[in-house]
C-alpha atoms as a PDB file:
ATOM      1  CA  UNK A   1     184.964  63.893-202.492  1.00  0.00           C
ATOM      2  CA  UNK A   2     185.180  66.549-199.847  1.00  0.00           C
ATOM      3  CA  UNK A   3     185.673  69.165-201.413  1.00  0.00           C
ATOM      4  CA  UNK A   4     182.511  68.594-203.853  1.00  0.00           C
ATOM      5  CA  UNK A   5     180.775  67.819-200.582  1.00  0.00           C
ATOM      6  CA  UNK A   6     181.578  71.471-199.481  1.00  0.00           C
ATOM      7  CA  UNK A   7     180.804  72.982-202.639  1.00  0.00           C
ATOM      8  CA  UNK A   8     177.117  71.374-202.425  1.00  0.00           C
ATOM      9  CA  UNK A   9     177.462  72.667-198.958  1.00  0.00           C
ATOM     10  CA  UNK A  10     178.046  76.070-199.968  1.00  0.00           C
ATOM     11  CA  UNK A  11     175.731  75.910-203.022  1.00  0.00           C
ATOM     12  CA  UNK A  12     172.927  74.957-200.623  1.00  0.00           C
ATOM     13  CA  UNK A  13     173.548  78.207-198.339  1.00  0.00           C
ATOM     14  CA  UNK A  14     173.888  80.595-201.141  1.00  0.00           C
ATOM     15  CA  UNK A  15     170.613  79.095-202.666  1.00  0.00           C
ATOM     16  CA  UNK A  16     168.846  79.195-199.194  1.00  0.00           C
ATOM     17  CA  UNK A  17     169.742  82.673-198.651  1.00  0.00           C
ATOM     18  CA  UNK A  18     168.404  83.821-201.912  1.00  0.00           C
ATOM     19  CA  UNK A  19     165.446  82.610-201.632  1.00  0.00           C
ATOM     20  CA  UNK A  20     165.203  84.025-197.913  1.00  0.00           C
ATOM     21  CA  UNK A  21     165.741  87.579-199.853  1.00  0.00           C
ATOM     22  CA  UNK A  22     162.936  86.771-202.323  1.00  0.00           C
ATOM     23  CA  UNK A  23     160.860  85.746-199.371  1.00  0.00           C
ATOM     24  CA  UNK A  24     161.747  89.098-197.501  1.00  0.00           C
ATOM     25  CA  UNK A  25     160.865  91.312-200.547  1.00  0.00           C
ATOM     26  CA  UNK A  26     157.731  89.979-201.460  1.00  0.00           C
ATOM     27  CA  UNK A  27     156.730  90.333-197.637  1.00  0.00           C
ATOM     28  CA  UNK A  28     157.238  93.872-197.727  1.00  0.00           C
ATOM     29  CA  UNK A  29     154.007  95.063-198.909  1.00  0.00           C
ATOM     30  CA  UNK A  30     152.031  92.864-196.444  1.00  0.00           C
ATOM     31  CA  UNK A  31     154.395  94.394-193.825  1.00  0.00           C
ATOM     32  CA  UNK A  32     153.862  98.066-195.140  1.00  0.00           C
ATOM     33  CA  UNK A  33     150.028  97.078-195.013  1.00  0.00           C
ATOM     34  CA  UNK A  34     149.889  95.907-192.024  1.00  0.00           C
ATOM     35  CA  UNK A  35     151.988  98.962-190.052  1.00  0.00           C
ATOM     36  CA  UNK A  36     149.463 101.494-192.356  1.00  0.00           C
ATOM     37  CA  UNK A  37     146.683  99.357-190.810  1.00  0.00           C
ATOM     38  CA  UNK A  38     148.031 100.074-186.899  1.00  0.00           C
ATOM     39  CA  UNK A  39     149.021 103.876-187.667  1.00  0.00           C
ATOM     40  CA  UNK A  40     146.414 106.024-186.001  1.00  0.00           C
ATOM     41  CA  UNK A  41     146.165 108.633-188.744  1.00  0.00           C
ATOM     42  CA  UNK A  42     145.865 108.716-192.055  1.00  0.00           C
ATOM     43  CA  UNK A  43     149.333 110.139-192.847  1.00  0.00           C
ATOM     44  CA  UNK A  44     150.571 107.746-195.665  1.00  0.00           C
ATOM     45  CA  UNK A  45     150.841 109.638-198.120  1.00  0.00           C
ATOM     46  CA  UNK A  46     152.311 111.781-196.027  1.00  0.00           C
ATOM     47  CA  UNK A  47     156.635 112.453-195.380  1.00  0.00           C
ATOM     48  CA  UNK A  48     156.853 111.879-191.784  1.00  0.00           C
ATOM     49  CA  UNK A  49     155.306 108.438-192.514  1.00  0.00           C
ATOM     50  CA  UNK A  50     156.704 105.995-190.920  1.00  0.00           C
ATOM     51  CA  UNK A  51     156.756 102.256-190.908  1.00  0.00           C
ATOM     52  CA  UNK A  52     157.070 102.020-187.151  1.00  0.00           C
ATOM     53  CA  UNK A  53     153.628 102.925-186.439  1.00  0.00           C
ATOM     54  CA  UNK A  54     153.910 106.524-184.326  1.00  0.00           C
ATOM     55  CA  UNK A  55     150.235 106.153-183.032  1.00  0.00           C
ATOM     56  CA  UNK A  56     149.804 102.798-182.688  1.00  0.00           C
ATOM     57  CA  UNK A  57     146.335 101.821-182.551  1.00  0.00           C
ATOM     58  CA  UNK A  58     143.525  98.754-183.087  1.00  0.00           C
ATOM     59  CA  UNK A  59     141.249 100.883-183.764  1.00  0.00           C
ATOM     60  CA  UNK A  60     140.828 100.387-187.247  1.00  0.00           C
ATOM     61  CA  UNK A  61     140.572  96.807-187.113  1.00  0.00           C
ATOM     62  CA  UNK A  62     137.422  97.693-184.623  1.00  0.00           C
ATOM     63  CA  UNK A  63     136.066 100.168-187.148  1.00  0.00           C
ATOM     64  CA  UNK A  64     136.326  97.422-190.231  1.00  0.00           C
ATOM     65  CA  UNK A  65     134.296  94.599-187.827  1.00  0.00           C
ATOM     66  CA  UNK A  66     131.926  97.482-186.254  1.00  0.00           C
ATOM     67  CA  UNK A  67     131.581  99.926-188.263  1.00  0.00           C
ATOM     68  CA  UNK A  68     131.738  98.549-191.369  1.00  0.00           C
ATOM     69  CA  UNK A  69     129.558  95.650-192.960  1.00  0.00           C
ATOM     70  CA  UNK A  70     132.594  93.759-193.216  1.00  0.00           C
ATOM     71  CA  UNK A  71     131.268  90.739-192.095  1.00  0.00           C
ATOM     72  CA  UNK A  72     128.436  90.841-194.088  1.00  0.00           C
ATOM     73  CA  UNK A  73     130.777  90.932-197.544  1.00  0.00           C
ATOM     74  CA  UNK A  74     132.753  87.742-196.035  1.00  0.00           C
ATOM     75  CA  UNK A  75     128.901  85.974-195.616  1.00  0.00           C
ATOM     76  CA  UNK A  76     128.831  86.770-198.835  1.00  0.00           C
ATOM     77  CA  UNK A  77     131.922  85.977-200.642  1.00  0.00           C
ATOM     78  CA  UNK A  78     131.804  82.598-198.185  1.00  0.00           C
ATOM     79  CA  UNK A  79     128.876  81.690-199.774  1.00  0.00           C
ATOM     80  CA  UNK A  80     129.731  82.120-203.302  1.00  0.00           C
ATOM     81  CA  UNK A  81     133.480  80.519-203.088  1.00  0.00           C
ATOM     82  CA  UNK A  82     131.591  77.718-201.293  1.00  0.00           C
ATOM     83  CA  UNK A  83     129.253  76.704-203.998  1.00  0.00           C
ATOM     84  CA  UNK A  84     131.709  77.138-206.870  1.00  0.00           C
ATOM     85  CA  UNK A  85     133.677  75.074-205.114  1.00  0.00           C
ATOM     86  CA  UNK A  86     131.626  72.289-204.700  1.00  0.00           C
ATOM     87  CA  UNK A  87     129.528  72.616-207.930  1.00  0.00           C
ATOM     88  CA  UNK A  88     132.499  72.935-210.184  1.00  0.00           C
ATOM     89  CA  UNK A  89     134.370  69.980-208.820  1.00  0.00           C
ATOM     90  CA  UNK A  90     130.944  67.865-208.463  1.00  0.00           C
ATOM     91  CA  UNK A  91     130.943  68.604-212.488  1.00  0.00           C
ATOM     92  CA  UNK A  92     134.446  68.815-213.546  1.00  0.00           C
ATOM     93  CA  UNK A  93     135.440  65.782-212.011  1.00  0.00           C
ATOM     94  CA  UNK A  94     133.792  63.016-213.434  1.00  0.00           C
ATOM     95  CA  UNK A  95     133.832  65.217-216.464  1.00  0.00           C
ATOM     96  CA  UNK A  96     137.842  64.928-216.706  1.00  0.00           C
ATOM     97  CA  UNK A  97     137.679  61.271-216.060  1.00  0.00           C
ATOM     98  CA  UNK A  98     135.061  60.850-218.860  1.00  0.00           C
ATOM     99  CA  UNK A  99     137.525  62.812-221.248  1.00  0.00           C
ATOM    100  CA  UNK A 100     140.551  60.539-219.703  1.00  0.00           C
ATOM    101  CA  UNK A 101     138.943  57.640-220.255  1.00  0.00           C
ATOM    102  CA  UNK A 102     136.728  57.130-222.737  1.00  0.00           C
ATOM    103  CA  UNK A 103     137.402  57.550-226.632  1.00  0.00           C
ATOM    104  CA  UNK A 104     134.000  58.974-227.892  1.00  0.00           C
ATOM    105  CA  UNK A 105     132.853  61.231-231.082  1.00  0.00           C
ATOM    106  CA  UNK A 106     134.392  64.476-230.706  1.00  0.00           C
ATOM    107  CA  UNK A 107     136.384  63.960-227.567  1.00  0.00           C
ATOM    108  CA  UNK A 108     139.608  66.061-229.028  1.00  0.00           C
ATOM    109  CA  UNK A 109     136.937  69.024-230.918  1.00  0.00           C
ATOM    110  CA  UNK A 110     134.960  69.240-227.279  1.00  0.00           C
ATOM    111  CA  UNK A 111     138.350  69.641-225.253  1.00  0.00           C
ATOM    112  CA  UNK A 112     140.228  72.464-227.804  1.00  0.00           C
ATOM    113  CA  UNK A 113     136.459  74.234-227.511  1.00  0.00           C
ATOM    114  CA  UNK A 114     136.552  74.063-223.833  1.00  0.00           C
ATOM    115  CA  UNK A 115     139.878  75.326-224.056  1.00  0.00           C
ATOM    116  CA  UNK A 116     139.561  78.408-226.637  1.00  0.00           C
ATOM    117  CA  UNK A 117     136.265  78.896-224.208  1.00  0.00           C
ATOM    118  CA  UNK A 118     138.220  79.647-221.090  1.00  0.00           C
ATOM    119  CA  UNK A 119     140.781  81.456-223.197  1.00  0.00           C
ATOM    120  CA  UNK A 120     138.862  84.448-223.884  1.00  0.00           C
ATOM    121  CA  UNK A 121     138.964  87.304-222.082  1.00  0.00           C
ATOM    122  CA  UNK A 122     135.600  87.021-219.654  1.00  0.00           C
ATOM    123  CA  UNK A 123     134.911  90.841-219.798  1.00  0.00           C
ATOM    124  CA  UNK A 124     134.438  90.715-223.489  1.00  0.00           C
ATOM    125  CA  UNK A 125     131.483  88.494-222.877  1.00  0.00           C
ATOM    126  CA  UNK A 126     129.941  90.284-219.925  1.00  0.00           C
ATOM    127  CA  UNK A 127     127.576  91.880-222.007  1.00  0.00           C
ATOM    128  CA  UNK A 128     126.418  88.548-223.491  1.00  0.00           C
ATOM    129  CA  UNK A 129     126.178  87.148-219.911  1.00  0.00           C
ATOM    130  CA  UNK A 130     124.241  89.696-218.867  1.00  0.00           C
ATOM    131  CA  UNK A 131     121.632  89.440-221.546  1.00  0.00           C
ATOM    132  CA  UNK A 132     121.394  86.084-220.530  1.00  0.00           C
ATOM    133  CA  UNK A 133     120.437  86.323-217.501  1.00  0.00           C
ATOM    134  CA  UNK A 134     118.443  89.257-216.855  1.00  0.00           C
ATOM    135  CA  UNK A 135     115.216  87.330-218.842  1.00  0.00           C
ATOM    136  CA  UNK A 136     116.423  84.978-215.722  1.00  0.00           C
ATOM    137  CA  UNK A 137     115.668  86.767-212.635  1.00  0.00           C
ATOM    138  CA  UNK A 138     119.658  85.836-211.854  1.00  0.00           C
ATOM    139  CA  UNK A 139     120.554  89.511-212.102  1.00  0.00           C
ATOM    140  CA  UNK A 140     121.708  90.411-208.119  1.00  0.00           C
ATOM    141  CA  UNK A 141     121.601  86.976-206.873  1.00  0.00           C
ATOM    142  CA  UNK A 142     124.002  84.336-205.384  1.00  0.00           C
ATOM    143  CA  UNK A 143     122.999  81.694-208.546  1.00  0.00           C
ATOM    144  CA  UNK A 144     124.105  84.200-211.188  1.00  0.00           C
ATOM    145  CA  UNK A 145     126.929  84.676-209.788  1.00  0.00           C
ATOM    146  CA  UNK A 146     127.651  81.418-209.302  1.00  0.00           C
ATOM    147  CA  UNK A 147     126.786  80.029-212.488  1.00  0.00           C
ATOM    148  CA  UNK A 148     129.141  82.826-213.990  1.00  0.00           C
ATOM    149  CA  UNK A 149     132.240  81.627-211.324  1.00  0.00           C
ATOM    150  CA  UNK A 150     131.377  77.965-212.307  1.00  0.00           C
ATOM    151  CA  UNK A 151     131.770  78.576-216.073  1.00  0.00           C
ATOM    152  CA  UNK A 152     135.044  80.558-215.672  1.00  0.00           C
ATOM    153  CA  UNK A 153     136.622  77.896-213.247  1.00  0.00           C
ATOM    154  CA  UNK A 154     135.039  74.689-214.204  1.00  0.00           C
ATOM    155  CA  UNK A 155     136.844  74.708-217.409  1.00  0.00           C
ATOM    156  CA  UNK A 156     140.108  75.135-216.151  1.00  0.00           C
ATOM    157  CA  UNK A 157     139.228  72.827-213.098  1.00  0.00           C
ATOM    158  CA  UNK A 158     138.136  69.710-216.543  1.00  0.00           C
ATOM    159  CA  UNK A 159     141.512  70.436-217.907  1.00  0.00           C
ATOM    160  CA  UNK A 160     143.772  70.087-214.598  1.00  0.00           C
ATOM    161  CA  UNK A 161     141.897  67.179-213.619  1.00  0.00           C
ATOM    162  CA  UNK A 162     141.809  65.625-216.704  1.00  0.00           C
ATOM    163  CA  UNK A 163     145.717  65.926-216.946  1.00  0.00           C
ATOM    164  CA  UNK A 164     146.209  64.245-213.513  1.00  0.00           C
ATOM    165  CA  UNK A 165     143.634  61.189-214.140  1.00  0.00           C
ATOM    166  CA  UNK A 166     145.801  60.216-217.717  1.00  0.00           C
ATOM    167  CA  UNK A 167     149.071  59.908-215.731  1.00  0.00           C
ATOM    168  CA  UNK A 168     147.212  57.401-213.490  1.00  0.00           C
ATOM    169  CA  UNK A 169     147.977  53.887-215.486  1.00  0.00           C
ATOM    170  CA  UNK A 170     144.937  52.150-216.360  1.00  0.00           C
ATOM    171  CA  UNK A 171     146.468  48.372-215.338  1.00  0.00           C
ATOM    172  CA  UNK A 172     145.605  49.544-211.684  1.00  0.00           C
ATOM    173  CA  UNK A 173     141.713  49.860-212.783  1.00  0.00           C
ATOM    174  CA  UNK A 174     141.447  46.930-215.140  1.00  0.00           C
ATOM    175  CA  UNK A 175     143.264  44.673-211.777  1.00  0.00           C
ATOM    176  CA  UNK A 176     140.341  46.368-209.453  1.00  0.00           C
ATOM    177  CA  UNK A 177     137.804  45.124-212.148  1.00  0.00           C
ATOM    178  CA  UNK A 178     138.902  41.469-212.176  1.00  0.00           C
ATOM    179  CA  UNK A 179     138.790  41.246-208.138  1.00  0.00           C
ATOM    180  CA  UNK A 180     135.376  42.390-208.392  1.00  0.00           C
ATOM    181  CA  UNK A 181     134.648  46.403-208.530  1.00  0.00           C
ATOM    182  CA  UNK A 182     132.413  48.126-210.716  1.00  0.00           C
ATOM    183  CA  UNK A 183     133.510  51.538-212.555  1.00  0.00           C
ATOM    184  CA  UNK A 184     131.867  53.643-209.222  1.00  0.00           C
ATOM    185  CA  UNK A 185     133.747  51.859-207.072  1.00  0.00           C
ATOM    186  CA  UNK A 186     137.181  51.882-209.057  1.00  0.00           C
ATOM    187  CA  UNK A 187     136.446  55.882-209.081  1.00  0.00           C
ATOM    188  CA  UNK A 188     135.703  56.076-205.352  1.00  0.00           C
ATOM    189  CA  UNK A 189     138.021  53.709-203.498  1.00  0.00           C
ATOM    190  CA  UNK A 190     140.943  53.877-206.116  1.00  0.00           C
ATOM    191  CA  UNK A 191     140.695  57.249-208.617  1.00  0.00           C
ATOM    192  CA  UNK A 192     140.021  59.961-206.317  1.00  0.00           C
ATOM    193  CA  UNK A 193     142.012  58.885-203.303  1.00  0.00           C
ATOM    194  CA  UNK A 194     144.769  58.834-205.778  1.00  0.00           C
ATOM    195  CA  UNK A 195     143.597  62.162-207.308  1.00  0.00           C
ATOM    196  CA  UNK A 196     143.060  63.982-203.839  1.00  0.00           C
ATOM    197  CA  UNK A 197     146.264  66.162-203.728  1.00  0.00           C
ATOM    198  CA  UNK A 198     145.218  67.317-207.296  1.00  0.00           C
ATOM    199  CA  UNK A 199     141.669  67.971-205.992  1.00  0.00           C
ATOM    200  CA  UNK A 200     142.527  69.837-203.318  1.00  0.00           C
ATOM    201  CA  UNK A 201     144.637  72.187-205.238  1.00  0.00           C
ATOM    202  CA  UNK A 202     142.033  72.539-207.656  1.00  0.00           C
ATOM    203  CA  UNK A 203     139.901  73.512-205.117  1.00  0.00           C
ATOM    204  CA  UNK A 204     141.923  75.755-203.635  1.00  0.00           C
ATOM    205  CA  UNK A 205     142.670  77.734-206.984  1.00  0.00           C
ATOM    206  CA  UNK A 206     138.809  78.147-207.791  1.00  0.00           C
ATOM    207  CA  UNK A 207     138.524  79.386-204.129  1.00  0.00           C
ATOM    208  CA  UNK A 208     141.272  82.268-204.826  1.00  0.00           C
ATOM    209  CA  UNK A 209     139.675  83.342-208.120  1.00  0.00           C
ATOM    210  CA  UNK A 210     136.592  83.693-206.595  1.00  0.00           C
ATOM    211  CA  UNK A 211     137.665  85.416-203.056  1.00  0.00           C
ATOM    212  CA  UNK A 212     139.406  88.202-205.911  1.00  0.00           C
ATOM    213  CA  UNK A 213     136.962  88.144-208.105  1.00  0.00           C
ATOM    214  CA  UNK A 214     136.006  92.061-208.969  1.00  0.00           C
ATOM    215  CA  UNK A 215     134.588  92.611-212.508  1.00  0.00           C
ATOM    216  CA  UNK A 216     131.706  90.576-212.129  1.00  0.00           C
ATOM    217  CA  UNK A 217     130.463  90.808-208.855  1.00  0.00           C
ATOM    218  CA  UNK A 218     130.601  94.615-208.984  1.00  0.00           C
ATOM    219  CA  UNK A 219     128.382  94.522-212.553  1.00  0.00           C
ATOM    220  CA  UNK A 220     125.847  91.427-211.710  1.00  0.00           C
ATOM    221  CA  UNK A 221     125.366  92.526-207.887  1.00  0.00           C
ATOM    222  CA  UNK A 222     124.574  95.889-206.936  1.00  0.00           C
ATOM    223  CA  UNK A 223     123.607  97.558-203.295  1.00  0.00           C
ATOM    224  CA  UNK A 224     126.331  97.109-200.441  1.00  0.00           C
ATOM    225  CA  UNK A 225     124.501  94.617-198.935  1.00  0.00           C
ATOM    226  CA  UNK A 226     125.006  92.470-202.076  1.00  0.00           C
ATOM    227  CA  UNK A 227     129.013  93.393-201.937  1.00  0.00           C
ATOM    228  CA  UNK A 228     131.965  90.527-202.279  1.00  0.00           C
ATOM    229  CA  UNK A 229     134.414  91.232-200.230  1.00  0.00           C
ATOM    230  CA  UNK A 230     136.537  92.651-203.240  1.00  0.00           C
ATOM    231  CA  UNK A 231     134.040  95.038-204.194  1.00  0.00           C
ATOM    232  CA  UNK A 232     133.764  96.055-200.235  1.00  0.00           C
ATOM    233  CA  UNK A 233     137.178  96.590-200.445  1.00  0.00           C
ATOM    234  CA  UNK A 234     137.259  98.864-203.595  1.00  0.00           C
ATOM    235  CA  UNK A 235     133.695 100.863-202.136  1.00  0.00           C
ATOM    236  CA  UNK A 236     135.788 101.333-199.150  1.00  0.00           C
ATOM    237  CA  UNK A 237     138.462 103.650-201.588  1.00  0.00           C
ATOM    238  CA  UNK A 238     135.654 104.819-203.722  1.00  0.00           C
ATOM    239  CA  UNK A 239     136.248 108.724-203.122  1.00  0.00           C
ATOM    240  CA  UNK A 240     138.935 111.104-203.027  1.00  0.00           C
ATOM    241  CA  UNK A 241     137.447 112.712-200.062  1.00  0.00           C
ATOM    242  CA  UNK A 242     136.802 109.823-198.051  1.00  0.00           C
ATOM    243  CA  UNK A 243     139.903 107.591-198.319  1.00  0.00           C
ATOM    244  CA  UNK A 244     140.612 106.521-195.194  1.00  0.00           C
ATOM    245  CA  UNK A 245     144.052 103.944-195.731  1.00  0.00           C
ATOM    246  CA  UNK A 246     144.381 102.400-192.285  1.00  0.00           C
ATOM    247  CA  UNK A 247     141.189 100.980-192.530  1.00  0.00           C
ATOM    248  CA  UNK A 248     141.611  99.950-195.984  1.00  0.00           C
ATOM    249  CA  UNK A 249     145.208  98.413-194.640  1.00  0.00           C
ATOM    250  CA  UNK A 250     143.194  96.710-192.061  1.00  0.00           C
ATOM    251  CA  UNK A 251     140.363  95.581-193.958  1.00  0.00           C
ATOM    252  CA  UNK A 252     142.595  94.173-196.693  1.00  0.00           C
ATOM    253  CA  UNK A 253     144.627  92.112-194.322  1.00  0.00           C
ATOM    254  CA  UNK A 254     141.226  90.563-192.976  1.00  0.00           C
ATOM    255  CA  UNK A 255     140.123  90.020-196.181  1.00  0.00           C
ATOM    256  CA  UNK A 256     143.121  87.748-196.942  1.00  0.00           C
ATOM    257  CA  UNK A 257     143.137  86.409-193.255  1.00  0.00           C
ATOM    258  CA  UNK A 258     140.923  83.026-194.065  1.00  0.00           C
ATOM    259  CA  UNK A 259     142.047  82.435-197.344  1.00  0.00           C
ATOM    260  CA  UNK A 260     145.934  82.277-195.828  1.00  0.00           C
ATOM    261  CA  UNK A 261     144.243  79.820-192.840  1.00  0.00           C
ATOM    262  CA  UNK A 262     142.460  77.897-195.578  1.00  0.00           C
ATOM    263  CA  UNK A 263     146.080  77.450-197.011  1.00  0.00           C
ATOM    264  CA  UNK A 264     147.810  76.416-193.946  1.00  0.00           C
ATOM    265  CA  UNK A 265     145.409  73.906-192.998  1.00  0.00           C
ATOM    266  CA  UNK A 266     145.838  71.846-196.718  1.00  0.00           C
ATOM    267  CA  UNK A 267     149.448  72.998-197.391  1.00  0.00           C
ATOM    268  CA  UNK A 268     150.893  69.759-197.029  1.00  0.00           C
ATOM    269  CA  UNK A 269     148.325  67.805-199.356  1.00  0.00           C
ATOM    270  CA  UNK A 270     148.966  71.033-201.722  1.00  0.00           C
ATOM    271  CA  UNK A 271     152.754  70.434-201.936  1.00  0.00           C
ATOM    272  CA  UNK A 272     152.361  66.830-203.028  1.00  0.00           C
ATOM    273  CA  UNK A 273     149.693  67.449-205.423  1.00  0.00           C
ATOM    274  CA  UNK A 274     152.196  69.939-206.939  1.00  0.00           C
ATOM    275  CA  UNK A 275     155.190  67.682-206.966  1.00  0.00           C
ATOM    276  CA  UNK A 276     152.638  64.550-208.141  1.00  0.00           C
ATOM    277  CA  UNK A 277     152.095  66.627-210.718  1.00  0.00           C
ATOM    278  CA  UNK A 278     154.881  68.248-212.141  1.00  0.00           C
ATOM    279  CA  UNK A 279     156.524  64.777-211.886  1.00  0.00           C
ATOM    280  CA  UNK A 280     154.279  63.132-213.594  1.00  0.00           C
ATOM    281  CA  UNK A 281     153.612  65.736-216.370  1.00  0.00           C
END
């Protein structure tokens, strides 16, 4: 009994230090970013590189927030992860519950649809899209965009939802119904506090795709006052001649700065959506 108790023991250590080692390697770029972004010249490329910064400097975090309309490509990005976020879920969710639910017409034909829809590639039909909404007006503005983000994502945001409401047993609605509650408030008090890890990670997901989103927002929005943060980013690098890789160190780091705090502050609720679901799948 001991002895298994050790091997367990020893099991657990092994296991623990291999996943410190994957941890380690896969911080290694963010750790080479982040001494390019404190080096004060623009030697990385260079031999005598170094990781241990030889001129250490801020002054290319300075230059991203001063010099740079940095700020003005996280307004924007802010506003369009915002939106899809809250348009796509205020559509996807009571969507997925209809489709968990209910047993209509074409319920199965709709879903596969949805699914071959989200499927294909989204820069085979840019051209389509764009047709679409130039007659529009929506051509370099926040609502194409975000109609475009919403399609991509609320798809995807139907079918995870959807999977999460059908491993939710129906007894525990049908019980609400005989004390009393209509359908709205069986979905408010019962379905999505239940459903709220899931939500959240939803969320969180759509907010990531759009945050590194490139393809689109450089076609559909031109002018740098227009830019995402990923297509500041790339007009940062856009020459040979003016490459500058601290501050494109420094302004990448930034860039993924509030979507790291963003997953910080709902890690917790993330991990049990996770585990809800993959136990429960």
């Amino acid at each position: 009994m001991r002895a298994n108790h050790s091997k367990r023991k020893v099991k657990l250590i092994l296991l623990n230090l291999v996943f410190l080692i994957l941890c380690f390697i896969c911080l290694v770029p963010i750790i080479y970013a982040f001494s390019v972004s404190l080096n004060g010249g623009n030697s990385v490329m260079s031999s005598n590189f170094s990781i241990i910064p030889k001129e250490f400097t801020l002054d290319n975090y300075k230059s991203v927030l001063l010099e740079q309309p940095f700020l003005l490509w996280l307004k924007n990005s802010s506003i369009l992860a915002l939106f899809t976020v809250i348009i796509a879920l205020t559509l996807s969710i009571p969507a997925a519950y209809a489709f968990s639910r209910h047993r209509f017409k074409g319920r199965k034909p709709i879903l596969y649809i949805l699914l071959m829809l989200n499927a294909f590639p989204g820069i085979l039909s840019m051209f389509a899209v764009y047709r679409l909404l130039k007659p529009l007006n929506l051509i370099n503005s926040y609502a194409g965009l975000i109609i475009i983000y919403i399609g991509t994502m609320g798809i995807f945001a139907l079918w995870n939802m959807k999977g999460y409401f059908d491993t939710i047993p129906q007894e525990i609605e049908e019980a609400a119904r005989i004390d009393g509650a209509n359908d709205f408030q069986n979905i408010q008090k019962i379905i999505l506090p239940l459903a709220r890890p899931t939500i959240i990670v939803t969320a969180v997901m759509i907010l990531i795709f759009v945050w590194n989103e490139y393809i689109f927002a450089v076609t559909f929005m031109t002018g740098s006052n227009h830019y995402t943060l990923a297509a500041g980013l790339y007009s940062l690098q856009a020459t040979e001649y003016t490459r500058n890789w601290p501050i494109f160190s420094a302004a990448s780091l930034m860039t993924s700065l509030p979507i790291l705090i963003v997953f910080f502050l709902v890690q917790k609720q993330m991990r049990s959506g996770l585990v809800a679901g993959g136990v429960k799948g």
